[in-house]
Protein backbone atom coordinates (compact mmCIF):
# COMPACT_ATOMS: atom_id res chain seq x y z
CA UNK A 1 19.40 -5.36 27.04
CA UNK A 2 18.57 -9.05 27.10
CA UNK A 3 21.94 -11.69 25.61
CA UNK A 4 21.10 -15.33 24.37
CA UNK A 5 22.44 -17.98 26.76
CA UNK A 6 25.17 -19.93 25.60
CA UNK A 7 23.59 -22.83 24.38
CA UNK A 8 21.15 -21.34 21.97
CA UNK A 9 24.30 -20.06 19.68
CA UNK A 10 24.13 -21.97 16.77
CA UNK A 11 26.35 -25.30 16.37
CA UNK A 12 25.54 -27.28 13.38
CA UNK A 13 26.34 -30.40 12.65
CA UNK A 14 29.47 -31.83 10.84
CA UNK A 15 27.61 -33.15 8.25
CA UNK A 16 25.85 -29.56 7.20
CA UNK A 17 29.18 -28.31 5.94
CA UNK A 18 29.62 -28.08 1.95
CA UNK A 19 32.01 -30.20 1.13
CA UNK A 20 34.53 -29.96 -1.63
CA UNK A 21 32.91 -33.31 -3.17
CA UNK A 22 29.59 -31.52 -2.93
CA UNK A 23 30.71 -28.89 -4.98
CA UNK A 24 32.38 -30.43 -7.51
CA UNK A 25 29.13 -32.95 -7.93
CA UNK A 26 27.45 -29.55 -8.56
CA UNK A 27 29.76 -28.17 -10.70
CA UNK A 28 29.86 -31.32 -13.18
CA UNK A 29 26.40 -31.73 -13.00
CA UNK A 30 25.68 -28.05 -14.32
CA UNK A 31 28.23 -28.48 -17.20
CA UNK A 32 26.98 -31.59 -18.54
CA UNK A 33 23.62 -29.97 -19.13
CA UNK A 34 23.35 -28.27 -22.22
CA UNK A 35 20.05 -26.72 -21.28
CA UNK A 36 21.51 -25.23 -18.20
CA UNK A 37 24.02 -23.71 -19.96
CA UNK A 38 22.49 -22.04 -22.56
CA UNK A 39 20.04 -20.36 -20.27
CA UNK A 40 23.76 -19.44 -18.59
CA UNK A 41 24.40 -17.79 -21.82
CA UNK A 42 21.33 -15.83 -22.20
CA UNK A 43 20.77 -14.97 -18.67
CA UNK A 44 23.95 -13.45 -18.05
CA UNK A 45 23.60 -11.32 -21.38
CA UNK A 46 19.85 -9.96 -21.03
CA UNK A 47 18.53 -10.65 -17.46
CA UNK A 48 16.11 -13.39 -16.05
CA UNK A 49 12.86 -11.42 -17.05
CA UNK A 50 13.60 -11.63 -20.71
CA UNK A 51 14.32 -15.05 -21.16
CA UNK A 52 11.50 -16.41 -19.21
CA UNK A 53 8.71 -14.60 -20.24
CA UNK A 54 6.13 -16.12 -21.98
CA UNK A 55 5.22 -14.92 -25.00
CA UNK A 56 2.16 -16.74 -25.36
CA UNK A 57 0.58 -15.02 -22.20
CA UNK A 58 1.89 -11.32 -23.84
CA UNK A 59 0.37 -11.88 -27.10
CA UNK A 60 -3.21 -13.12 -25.83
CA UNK A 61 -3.67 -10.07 -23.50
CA UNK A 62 -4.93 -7.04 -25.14
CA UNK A 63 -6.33 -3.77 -23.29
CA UNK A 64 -9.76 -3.94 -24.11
CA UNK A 65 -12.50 -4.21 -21.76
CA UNK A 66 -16.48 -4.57 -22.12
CA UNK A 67 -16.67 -1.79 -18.98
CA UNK A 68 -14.12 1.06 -19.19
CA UNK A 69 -14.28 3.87 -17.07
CA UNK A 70 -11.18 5.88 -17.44
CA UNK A 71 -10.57 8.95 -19.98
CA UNK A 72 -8.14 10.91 -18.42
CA UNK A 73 -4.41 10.83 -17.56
CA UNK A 74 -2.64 9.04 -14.68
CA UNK A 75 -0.92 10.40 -11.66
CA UNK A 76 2.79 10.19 -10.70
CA UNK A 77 4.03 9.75 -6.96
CA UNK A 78 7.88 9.48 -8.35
CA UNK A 79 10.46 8.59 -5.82
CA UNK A 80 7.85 8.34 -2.94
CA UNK A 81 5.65 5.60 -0.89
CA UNK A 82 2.31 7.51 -1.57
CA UNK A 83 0.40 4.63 -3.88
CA UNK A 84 -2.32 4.19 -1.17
CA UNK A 85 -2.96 7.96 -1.07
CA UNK A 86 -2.76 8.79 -4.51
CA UNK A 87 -5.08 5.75 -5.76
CA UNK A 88 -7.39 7.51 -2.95
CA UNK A 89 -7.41 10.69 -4.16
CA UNK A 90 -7.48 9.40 -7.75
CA UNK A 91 -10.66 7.62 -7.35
CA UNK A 92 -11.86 10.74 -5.38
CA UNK A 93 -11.17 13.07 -8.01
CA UNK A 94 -13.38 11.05 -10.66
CA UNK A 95 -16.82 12.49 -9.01
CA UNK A 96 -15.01 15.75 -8.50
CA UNK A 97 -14.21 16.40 -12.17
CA UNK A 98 -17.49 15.07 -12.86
CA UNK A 99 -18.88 18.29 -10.27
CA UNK A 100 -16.44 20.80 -11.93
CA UNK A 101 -17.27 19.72 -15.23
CA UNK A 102 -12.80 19.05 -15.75
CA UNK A 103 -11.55 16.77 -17.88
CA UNK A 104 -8.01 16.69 -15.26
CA UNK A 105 -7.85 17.53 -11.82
CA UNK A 106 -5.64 16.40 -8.70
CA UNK A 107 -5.88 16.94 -5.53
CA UNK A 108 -2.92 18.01 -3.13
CA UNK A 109 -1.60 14.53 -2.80
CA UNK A 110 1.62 16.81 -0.83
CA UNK A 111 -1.72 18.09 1.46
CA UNK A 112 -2.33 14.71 2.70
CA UNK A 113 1.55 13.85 3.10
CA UNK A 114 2.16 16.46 5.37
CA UNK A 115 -0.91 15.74 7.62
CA UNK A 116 -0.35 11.87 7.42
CA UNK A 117 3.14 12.76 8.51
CA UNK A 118 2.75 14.86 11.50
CA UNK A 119 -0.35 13.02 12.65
CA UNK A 120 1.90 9.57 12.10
CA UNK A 121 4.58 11.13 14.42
CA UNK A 122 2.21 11.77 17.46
CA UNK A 123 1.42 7.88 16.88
CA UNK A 124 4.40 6.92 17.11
CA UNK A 125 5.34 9.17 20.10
CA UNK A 126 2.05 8.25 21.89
CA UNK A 127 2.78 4.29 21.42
CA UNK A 128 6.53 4.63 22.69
CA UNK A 129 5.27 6.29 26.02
CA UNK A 130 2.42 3.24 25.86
CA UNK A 131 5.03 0.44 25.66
CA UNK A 132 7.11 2.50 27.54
CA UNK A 133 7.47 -0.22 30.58
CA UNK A 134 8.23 -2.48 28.21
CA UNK A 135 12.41 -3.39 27.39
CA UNK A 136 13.89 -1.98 24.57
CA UNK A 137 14.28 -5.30 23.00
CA UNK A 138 10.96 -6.50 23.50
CA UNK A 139 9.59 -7.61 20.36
CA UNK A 140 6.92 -4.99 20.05
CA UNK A 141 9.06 -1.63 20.86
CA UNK A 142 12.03 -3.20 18.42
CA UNK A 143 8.64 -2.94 15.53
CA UNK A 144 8.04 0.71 16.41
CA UNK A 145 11.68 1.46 16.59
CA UNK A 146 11.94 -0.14 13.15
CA UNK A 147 9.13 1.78 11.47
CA UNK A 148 8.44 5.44 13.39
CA UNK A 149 7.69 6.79 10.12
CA UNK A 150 6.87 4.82 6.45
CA UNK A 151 5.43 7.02 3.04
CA UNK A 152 2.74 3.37 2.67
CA UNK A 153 -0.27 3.59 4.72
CA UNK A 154 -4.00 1.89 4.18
CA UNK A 155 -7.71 2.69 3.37
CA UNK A 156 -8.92 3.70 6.84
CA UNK A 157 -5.72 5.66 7.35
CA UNK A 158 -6.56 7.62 4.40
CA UNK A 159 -10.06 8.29 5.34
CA UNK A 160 -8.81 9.41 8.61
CA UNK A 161 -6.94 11.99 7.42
CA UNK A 162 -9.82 13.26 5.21
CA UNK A 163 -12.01 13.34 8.01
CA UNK A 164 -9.85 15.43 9.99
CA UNK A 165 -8.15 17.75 7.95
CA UNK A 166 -10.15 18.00 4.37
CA UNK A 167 -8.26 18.31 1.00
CA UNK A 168 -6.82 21.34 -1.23
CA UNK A 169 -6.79 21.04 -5.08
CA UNK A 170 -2.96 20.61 -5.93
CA UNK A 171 -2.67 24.05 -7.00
CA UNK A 172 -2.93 25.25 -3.54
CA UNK A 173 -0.16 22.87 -2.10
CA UNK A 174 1.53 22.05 -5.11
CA UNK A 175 4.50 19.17 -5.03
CA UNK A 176 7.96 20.18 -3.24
CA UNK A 177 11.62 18.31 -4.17
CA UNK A 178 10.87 16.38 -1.13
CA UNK A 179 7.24 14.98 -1.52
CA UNK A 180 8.62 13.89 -4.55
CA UNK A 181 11.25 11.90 -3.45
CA UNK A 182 10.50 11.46 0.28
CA UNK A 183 13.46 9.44 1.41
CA UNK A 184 15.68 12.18 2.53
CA UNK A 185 13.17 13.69 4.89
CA UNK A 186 11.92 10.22 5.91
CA UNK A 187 15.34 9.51 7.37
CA UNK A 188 15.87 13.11 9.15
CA UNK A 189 12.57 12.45 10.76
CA UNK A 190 13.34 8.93 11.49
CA UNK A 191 16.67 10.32 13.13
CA UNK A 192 14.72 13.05 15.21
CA UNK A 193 11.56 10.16 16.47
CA UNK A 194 14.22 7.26 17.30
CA UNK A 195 15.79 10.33 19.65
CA UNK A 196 12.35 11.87 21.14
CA UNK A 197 11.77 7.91 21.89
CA UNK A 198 15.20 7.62 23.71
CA UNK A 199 13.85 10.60 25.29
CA UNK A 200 10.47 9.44 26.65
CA UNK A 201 11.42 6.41 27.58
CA UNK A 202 13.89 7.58 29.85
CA UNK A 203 11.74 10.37 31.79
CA UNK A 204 8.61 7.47 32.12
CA UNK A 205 11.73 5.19 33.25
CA UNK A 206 13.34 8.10 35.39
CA UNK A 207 9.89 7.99 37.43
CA UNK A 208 8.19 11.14 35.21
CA UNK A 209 4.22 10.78 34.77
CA UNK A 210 2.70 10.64 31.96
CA UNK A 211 1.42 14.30 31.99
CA UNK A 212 5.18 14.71 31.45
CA UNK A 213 6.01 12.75 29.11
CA UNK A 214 3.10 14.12 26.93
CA UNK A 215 4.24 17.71 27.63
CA UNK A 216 8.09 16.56 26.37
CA UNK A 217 6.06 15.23 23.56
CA UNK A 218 4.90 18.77 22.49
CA UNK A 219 7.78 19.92 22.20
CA UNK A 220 9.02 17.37 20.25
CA UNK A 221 5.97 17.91 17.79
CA UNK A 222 6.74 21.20 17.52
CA UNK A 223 10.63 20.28 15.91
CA UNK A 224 8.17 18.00 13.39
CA UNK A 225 6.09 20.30 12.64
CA UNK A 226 8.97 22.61 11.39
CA UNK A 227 10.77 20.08 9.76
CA UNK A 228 8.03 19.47 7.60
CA UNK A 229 7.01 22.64 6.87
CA UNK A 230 10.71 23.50 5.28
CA UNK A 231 10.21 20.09 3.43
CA UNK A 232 6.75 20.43 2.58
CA UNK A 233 5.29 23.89 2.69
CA UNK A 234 2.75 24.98 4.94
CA UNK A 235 -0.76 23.42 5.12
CA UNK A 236 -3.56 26.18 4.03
CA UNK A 237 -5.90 26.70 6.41
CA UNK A 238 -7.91 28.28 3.85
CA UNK A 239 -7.85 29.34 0.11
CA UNK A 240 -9.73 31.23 -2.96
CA UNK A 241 -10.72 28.50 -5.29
CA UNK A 242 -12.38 29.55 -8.72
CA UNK A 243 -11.83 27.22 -12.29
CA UNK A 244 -12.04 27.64 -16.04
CA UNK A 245 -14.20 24.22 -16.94
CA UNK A 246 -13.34 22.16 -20.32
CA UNK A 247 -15.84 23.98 -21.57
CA UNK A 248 -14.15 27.58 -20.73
CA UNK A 249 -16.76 28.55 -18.31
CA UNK A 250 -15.81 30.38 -15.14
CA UNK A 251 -16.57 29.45 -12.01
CA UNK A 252 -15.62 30.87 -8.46
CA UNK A 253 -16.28 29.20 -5.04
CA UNK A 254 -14.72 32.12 -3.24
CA UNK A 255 -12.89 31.55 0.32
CA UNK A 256 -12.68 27.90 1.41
CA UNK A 257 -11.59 25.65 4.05
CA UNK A 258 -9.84 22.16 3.63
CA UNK A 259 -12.59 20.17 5.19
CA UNK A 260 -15.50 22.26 3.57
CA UNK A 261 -13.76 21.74 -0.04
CA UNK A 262 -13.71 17.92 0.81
CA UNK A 263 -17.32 17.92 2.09
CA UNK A 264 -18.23 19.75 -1.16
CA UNK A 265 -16.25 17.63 -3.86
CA UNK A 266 -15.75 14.08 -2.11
CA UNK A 267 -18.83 12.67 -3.68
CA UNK A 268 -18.54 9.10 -1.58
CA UNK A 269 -19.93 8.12 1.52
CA UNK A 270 -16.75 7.43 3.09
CA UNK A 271 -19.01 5.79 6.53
CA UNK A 272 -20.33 3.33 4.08
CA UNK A 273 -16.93 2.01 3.02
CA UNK A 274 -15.46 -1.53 4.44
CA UNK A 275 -12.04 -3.04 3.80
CA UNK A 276 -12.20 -6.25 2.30
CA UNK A 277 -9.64 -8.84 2.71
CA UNK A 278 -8.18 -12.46 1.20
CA UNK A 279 -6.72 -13.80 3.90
CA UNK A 280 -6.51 -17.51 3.14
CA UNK A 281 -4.16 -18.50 6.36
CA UNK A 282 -5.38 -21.19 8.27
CA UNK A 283 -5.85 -18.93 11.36
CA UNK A 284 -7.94 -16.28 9.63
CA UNK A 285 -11.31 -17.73 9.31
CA UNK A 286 -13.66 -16.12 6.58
CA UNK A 287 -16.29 -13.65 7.73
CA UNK A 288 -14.28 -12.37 10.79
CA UNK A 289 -12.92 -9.01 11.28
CA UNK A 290 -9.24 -7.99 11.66
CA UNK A 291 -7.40 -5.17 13.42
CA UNK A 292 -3.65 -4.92 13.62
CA UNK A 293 -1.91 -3.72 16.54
CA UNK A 294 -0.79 -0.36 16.88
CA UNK A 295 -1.62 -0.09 12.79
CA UNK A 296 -2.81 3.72 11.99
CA UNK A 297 -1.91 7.37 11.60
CA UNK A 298 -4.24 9.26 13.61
CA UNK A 299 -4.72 9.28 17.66
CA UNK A 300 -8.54 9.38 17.99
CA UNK A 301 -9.65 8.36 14.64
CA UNK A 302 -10.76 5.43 13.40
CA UNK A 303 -9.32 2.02 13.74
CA UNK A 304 -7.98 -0.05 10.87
CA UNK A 305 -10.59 -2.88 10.19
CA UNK A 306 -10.57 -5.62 7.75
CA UNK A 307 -13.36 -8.58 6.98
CA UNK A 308 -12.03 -11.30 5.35
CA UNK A 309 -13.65 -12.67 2.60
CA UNK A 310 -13.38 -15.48 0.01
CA UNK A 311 -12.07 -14.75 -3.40
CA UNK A 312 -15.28 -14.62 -5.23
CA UNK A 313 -17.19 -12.29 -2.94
CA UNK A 314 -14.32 -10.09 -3.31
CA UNK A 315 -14.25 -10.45 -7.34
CA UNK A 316 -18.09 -10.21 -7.71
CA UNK A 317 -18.26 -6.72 -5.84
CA UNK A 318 -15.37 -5.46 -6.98
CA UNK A 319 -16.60 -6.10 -10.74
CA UNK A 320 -20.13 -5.30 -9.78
CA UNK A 321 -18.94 -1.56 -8.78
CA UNK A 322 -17.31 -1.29 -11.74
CA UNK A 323 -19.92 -2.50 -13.82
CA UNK A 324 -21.97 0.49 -12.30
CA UNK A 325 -19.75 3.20 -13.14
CA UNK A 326 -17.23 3.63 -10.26
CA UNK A 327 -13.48 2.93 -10.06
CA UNK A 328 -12.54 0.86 -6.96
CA UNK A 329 -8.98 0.68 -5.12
CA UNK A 330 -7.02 -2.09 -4.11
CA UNK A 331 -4.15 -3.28 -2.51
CA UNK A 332 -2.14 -6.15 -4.33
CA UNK A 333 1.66 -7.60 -4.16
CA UNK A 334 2.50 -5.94 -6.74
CA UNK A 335 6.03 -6.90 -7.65
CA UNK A 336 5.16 -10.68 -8.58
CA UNK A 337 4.17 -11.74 -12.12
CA UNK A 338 4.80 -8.37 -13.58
CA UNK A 339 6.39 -6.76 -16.88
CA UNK A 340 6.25 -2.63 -16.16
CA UNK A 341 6.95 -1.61 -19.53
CA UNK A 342 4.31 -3.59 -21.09
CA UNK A 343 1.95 -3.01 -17.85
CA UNK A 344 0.56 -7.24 -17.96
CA UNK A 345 0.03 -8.72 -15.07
CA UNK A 346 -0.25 -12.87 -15.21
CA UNK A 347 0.75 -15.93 -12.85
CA UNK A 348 1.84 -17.33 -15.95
CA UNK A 349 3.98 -13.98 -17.28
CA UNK A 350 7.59 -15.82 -16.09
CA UNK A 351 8.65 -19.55 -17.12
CA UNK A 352 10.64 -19.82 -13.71
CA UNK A 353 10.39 -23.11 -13.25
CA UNK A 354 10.90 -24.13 -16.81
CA UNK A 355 14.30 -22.62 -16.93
CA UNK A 356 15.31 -23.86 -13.41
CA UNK A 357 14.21 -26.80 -13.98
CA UNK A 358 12.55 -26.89 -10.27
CA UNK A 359 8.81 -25.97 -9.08
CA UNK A 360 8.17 -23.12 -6.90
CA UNK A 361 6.25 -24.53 -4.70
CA UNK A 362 4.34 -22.20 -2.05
CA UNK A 363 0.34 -20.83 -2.59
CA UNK A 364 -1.27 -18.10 -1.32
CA UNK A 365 -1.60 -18.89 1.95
CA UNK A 366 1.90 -20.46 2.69
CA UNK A 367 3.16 -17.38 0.71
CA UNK A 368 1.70 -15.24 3.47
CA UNK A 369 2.97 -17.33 6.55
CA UNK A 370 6.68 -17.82 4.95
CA UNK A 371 7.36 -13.93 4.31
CA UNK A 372 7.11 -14.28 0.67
CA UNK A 373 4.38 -12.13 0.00
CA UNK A 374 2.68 -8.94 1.52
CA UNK A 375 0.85 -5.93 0.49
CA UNK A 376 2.88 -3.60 -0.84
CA UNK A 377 1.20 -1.57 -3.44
CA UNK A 378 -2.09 0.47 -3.74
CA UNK A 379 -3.78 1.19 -7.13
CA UNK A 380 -7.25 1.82 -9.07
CA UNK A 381 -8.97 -0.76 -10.91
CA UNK A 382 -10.72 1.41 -14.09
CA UNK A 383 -12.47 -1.28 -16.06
CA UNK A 384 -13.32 -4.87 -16.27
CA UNK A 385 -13.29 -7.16 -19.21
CA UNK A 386 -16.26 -9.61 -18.57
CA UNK A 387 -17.08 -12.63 -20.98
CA UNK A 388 -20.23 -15.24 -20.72
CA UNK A 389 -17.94 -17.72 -18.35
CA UNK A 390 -16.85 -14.87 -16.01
CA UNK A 391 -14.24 -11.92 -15.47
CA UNK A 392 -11.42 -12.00 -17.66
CA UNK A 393 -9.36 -9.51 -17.26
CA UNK A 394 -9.22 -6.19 -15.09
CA UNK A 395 -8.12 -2.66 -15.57
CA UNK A 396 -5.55 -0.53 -13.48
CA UNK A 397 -4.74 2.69 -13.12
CA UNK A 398 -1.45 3.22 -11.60
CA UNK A 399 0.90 6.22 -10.07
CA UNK A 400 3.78 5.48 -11.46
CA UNK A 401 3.40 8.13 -14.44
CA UNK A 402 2.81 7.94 -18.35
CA UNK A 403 6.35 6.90 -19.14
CA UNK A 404 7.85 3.45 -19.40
CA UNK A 405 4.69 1.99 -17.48
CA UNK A 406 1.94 0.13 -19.71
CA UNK A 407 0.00 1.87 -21.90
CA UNK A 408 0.56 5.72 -20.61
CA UNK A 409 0.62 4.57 -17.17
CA UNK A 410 -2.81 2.28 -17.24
CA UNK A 411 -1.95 -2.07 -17.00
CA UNK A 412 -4.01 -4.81 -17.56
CA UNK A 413 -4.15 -7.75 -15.08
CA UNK A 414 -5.36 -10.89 -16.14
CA UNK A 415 -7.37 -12.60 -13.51
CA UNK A 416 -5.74 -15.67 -12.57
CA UNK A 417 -2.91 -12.93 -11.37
CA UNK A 418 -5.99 -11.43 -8.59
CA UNK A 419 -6.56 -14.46 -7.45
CA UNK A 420 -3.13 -14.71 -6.25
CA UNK A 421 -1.41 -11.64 -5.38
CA UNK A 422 -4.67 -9.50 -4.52
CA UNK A 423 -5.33 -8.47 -0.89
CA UNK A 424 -7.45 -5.76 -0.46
CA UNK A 425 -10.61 -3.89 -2.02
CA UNK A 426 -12.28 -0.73 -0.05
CA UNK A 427 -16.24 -1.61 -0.94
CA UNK A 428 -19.55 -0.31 -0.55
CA UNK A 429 -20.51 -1.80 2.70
CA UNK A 430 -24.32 -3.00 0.97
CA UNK A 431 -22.80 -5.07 -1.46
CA UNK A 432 -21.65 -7.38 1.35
CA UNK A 433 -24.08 -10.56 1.90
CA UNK A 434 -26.26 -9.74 4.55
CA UNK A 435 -24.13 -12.49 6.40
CA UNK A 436 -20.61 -10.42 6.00
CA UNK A 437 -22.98 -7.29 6.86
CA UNK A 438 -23.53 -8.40 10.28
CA UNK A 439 -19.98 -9.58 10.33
CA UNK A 440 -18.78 -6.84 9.57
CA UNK A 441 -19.96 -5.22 12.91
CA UNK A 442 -18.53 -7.58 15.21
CA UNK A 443 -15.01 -7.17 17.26
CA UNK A 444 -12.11 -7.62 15.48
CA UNK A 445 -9.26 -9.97 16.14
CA UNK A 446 -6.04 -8.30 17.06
CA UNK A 447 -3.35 -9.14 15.08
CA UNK A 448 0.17 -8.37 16.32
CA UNK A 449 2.05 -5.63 15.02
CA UNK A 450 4.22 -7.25 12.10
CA UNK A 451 1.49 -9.36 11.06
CA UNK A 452 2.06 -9.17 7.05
CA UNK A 453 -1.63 -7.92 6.69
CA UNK A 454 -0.35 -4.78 8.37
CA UNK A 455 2.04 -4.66 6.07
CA UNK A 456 1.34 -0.62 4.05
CA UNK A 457 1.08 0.08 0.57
């Protein structure tokens, strides 16, 4: 363990202290404006959001849209991180119905929790005994430390996990208490990781190989591995799997595997997909490709990869899918700009500034670089409303149930709001110019680790 030297503790100035004076200047000046204090009144009575939203911006946004592709109901991850794997598996499940001729299905979205679980704490275990010459304050180990094991994950992390391990139909690995509301078994496993760490690090430290610290490492799996299992269930390794269509009909399958279910009923290409980014910092040029360090769930699968690309490329393809019948997912700050119970999303929802009579000043970009803005929700866009001078407005599908969110669980984002808080599409890789095609094969950049495009959804 590393300590600052003495002169780098802080020692401000005299003239940084708040003075009396300088309160009392504040305190008169508030009082003597009657503007001020009203929204005092109203503030402290009904919150911030309800006195500065803008009506004019909820009364011009309807839900209609000249492409619509949703009919059916929305998902729920309740008290869980799981957006990014349930707006997967929801725009999976479109083709599937579709296939089995349902008008609902899910699949396990508990399935792909467990795997993305286990196969997260062998990541985490394998990067400790990486950076394991490294000191336990260095910058990188204090990251991993930090986050062993999150519910939000990405695109390519999803994929992975599909790849490797297939899906189940939720009927075979139905939802537990704690898939539902993950944070108690997040912070058990958290407790156990944070202790196999101490653990490797001191036998690679104490002069053990790494043969031995990967054997150590098995064993420690194998305490995850039942933890989960009591939390979770136990994965199926295979199942019967015969359905009543909306039509009545029967239909039987017979004995199935995970991976041969997801070869069967995953109608996309998932080789052809590429993750799209906005990235407008000044350091992340458009048309390159992005990795993040140690960013990802599975050892031996395939790394995370963005190309960033400017707004409009990202609008046109992500309207253009849409426009031909297929749901896309996205990434987006979610939090910013929105009203949940009546699902809008618009830059110009809250009067902020009016009421404080100040301008919030940062854009995209500067938004990004000052910590004020990160991905940190995953959804579907279902439609797109698309006039003679451009896209309108967009569609969404969320997980967040029927209840209290939108319109039974679908929003409506106006699109001045993707322009700002968007950062992510998965896309067909031919819709790219042929430009961003070829771009899209080259090295990426490595990020470091707490880069906020690493950031999960």
């Amino acid at each position: 363990m590393t300590t600052a030297p003495a002169n780098s503790i802080s020692s401000f100035p005299a003239e940084a202290v708040i003075t009396p004076e300088c309160i009392e200047s504040l305190r008169s000046g508030f009082d003597e404006n009657p503007n001020w204090r009203m929204s005092q009144n109203a503030i402290t009575q009904v919150g911030i959001d309800d006195v500065a939203l803008n009506r004019e911006v909820v009364t011009e946004t309807d839900f209609t849209f000249s492409t619509l592709l949703d009919d059916w109901k929305v998902t729920n991850q309740k008290q869980s991180g799981r957006c990014w794997m349930f707006a997967a598996l929801n725009l999976f499940r479109v083709e599937a119905m579709k296939a089995m001729n349902l008008k609902q299905f899910e699949f396990s979205q508990n399935y792909t929790l467990f795997w993305d679980k286990f196969e997260r704490a062998n990541w985490f275990l394998e990067s400790i005994i990486e950076t394991s010459d490294r000191d336990l304050d260095d910058r990188t180990v204090g990251f991993l430390l930090d986050n062993p094991v999150e519910d939000g994950g990405q695109w390519n992390m999803f994929v992975n996990i599909v790849r490797k391990h297939g899906l189940v139909p939720k009927s075979v690995m139905p939802e537990s208490k704690s898939s539902s509301g993950t944070m108690r078994m997040n912070g058990i496993l958290k407790w156990y990781l944070r202790g196999f760490a101490k653990q490797i690090r001191e036998s690679v430290t104490g002069g053990g190989s790494a043969e031995a610290a990967r054997s150590l490492k098995d064993r420690q799996l194998a305490v995850i591995w039942r933890i989960l299992c009591m939390h979770l269930g136990t994965p199926p390794t295979e199942f019967n799997w015969q359905w009543n269509d909306k039509d009545r009909e029967f239909h039987r399958d017979g004995l199935m595997t995970p991976r041969t279910f997801a070869e069967k009923y995953v109608k996309i290409d998932l080789d052809n997909y590429a993750c799209l980014v906005n990235d407008p910092r000044p350091d992340s040029p458009i048309g390159r490709t992005f990795t993040v360090e140690y960013l990802g769930n599975i050892v031996g699968g395939e790394p995370v990869k963005y190309l960033n690309v400017g707004m409009g490329t990202m609008k046109d393809i992500t309207s253009g899918v849409l426009q031909d019948g297929e749901p896309v997912w996205f990434g987006c700050d979610v939090g910013k700009m929105f009203r949940r119970d009546i699902g809008i999303w618009d830059t110009d929802l809250y009067q902020y500034e009016r009421i404080f009579d100040s301008p919030l000043s940062l854009d995209k970009s500067e938004r990004l670089l000052y910590h004020q803005s990160l991905m940190t929700h995953a959804m579907l866009f279902t439609g797109v409303d698309v006039r003679d001078e451009g896209v309108h407005r967009w569609r969404v599908e969320n997980s967040w149930g029927e209840d209290r969110v939108g319109r039974k669980g679908f929003q409506v984002m106006n699109d001045n709001w993707f322009d700002e808080y968007v950062l992510e599409i998965a896309a067909h890789r031919e819709r790219l110019p042929e430009t961003l095609q070829k771009a899209w094969e080259a090295d990426p950049i490595v990020l470091p680790a707490w880069d906020p495009m690493g950031s999960l959804a």
